[in-house]
N, C-alpha and C. Protein backbone atom coordinates (compact mmCIF):
# COMPACT_ATOMS: atom_id res chain seq x y z
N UNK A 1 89.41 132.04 100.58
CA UNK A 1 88.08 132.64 100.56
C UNK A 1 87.22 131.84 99.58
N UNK A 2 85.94 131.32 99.59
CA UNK A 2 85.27 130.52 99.01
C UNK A 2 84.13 131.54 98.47
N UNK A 3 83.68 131.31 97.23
CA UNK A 3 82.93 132.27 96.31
C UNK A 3 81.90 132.67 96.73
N UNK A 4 81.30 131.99 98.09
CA UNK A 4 79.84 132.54 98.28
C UNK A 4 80.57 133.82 99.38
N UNK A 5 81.65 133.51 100.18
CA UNK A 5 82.03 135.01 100.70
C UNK A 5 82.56 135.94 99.87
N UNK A 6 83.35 135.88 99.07
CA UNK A 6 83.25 137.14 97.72
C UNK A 6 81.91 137.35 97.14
N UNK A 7 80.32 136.53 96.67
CA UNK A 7 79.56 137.57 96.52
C UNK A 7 78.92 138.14 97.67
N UNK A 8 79.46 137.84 99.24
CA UNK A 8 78.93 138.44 100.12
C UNK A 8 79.94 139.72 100.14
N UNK A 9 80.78 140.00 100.19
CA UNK A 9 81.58 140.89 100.34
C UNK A 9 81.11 141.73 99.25
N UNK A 10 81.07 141.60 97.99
CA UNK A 10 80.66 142.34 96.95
C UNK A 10 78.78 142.66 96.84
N UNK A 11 78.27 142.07 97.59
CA UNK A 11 76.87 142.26 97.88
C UNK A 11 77.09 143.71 98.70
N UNK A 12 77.71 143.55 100.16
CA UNK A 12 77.60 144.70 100.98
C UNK A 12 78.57 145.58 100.54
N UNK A 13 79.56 145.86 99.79
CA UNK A 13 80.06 146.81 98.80
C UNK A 13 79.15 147.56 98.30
N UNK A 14 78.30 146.65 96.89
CA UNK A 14 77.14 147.55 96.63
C UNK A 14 76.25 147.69 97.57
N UNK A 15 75.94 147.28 98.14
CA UNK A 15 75.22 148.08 99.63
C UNK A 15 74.93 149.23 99.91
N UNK A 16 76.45 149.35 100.07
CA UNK A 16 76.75 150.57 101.08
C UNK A 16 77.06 151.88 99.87
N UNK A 17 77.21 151.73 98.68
CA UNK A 17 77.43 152.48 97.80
C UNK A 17 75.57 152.66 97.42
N UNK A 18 75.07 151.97 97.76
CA UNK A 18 73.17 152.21 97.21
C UNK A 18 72.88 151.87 96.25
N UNK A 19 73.87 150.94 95.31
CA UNK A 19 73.26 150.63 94.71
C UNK A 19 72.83 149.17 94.70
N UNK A 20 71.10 149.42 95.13
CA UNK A 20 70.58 147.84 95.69
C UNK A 20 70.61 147.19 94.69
N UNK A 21 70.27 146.90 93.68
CA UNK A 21 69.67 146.22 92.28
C UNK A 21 71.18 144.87 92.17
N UNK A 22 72.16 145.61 91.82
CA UNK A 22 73.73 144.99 91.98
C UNK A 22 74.01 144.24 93.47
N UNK A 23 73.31 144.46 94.65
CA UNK A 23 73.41 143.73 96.07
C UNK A 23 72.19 142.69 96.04
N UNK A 24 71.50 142.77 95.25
CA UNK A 24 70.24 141.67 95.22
C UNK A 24 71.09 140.89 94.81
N UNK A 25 71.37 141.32 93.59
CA UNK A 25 72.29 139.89 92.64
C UNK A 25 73.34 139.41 93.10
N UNK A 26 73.95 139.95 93.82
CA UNK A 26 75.18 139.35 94.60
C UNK A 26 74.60 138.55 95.67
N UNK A 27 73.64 138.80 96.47
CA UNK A 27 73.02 138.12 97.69
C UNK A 27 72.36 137.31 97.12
N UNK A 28 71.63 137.24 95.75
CA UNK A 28 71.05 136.08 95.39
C UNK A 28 72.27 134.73 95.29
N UNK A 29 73.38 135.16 94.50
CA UNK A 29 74.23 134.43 94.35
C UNK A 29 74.82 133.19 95.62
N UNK A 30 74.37 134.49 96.66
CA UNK A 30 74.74 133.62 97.97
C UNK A 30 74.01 132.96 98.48
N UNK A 31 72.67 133.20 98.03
CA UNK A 31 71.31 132.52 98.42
C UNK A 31 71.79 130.71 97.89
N UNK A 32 71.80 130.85 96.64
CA UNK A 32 71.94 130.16 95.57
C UNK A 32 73.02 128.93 96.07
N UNK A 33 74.03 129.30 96.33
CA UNK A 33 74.96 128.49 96.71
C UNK A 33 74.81 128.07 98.20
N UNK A 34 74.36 128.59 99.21
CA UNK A 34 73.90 128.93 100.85
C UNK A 34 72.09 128.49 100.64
N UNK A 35 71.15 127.91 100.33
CA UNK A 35 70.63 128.14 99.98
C UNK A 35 69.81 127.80 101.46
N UNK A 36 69.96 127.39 102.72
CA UNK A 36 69.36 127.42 104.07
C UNK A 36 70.36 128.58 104.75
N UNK A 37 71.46 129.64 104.46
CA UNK A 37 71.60 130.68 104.83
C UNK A 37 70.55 131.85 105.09
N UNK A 38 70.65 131.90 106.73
CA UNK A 38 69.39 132.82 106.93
C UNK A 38 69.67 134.31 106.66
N UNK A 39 71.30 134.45 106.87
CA UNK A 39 72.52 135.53 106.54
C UNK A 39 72.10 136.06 104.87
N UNK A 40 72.10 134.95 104.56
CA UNK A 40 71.54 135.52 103.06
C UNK A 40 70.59 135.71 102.58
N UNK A 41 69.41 135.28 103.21
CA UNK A 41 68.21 135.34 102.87
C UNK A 41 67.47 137.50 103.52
N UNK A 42 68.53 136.77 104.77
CA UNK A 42 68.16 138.30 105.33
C UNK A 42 69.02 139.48 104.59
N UNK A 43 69.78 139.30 104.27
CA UNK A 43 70.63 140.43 103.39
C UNK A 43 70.04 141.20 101.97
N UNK A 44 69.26 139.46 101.41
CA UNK A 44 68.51 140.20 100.26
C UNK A 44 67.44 140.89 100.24
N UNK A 45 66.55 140.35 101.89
CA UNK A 45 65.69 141.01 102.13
C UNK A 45 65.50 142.86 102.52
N UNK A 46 66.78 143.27 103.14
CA UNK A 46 67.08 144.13 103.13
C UNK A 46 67.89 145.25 101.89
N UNK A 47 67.83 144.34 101.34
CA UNK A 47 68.72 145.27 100.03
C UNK A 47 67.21 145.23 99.11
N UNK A 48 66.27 144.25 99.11
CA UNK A 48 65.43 144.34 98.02
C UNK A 48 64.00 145.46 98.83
N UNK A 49 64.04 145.63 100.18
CA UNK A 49 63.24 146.73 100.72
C UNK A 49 63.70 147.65 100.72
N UNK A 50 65.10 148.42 100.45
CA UNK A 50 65.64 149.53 100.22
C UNK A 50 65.37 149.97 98.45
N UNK A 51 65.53 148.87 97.51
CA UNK A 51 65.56 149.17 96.43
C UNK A 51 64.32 149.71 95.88
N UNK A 52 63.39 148.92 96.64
CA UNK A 52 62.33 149.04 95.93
C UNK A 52 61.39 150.43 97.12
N UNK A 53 61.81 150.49 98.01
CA UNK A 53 60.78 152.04 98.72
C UNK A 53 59.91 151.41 99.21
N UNK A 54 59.71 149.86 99.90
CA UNK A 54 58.34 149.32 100.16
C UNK A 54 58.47 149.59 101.72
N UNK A 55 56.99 149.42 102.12
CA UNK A 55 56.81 148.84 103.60
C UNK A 55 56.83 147.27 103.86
N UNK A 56 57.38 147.33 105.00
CA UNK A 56 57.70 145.93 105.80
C UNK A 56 56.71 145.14 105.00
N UNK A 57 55.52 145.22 104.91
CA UNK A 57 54.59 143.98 104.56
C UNK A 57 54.72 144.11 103.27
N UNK A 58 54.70 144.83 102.53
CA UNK A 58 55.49 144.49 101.02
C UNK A 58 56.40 143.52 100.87
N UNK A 59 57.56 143.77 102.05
CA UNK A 59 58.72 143.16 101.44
C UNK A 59 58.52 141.87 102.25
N UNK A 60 57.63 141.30 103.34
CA UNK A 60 57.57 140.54 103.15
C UNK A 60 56.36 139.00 102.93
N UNK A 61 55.58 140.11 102.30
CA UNK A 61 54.66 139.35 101.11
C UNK A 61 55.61 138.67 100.30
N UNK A 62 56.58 139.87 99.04
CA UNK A 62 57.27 138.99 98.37
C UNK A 62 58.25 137.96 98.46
N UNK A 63 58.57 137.93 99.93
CA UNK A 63 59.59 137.03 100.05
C UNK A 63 58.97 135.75 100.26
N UNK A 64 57.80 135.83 101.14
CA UNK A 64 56.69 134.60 101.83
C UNK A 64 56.69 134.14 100.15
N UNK A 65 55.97 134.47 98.84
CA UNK A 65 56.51 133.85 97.67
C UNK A 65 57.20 133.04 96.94
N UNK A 66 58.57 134.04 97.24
CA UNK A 66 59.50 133.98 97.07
C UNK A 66 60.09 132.47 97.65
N UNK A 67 60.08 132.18 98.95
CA UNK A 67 60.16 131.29 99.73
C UNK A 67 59.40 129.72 99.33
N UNK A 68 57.94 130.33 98.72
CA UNK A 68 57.05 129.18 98.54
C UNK A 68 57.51 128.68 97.59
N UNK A 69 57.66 129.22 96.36
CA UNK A 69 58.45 129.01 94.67
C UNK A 69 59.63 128.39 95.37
N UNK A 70 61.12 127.96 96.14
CA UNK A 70 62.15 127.82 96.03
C UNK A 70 61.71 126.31 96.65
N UNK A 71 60.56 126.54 97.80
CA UNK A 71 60.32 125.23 98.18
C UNK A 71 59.64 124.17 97.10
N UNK A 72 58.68 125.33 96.48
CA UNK A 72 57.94 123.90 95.37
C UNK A 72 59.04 123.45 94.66
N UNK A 73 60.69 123.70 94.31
CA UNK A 73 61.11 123.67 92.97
C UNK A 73 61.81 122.99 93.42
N UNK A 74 62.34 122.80 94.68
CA UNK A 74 63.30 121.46 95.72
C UNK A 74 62.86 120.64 95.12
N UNK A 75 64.28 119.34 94.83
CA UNK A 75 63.70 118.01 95.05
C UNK A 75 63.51 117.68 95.80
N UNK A 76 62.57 116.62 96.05
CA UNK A 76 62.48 115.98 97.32
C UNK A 76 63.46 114.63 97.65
N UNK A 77 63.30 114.49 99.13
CA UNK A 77 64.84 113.55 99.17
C UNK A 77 64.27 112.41 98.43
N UNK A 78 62.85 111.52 98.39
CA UNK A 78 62.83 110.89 96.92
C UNK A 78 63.19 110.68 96.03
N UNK A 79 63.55 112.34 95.16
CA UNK A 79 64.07 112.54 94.18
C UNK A 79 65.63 112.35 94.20
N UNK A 80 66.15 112.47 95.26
CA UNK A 80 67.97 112.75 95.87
C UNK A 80 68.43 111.39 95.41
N UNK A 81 66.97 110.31 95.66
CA UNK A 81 67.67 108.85 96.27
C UNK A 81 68.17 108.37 95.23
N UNK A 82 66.97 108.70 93.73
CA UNK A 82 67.51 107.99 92.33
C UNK A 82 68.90 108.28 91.79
């Protein structure tokens, strides 16, 4: 088993127990390591619209963000080459 499926497994654990706050951080983890996982991107999205009580366009305002910040902070393959 490779660590990004243990914090997936432990993401939907806390899940299903409700407590979202502990499934963000586990799904971030998987984000993190997965980081073009759409599996994970969608998992946090759903654990962070449960946590927080929003409507759809809440949750995904913050992700459209969310998304923009991960892209500005990429290197670019430019940067890969040095």
């Amino acid at each position: 088993m490779i660590k990004s499926d243990l914090n997936l497994i432990r993401g939907h654990n806390a899940y299903a127990n409700e407590k979202y706050d502990l499934a963000i951080k586990y799904y971030l983890k998987d984000l993190e390591e997965n980081p073009n996982s759409a599996r994970a991107l969608n998992n946090l999205a759903i654990s962070y619209f449960k946590s927080k009580s929003m409507n759809i366009s809440g949750t995904i305002k913050y992700f459209q963000q969310l998304i923009n910040c991960l892209l500005y902070t990429s290197p670019s393959p430019r940067d890969r080459q040095k």
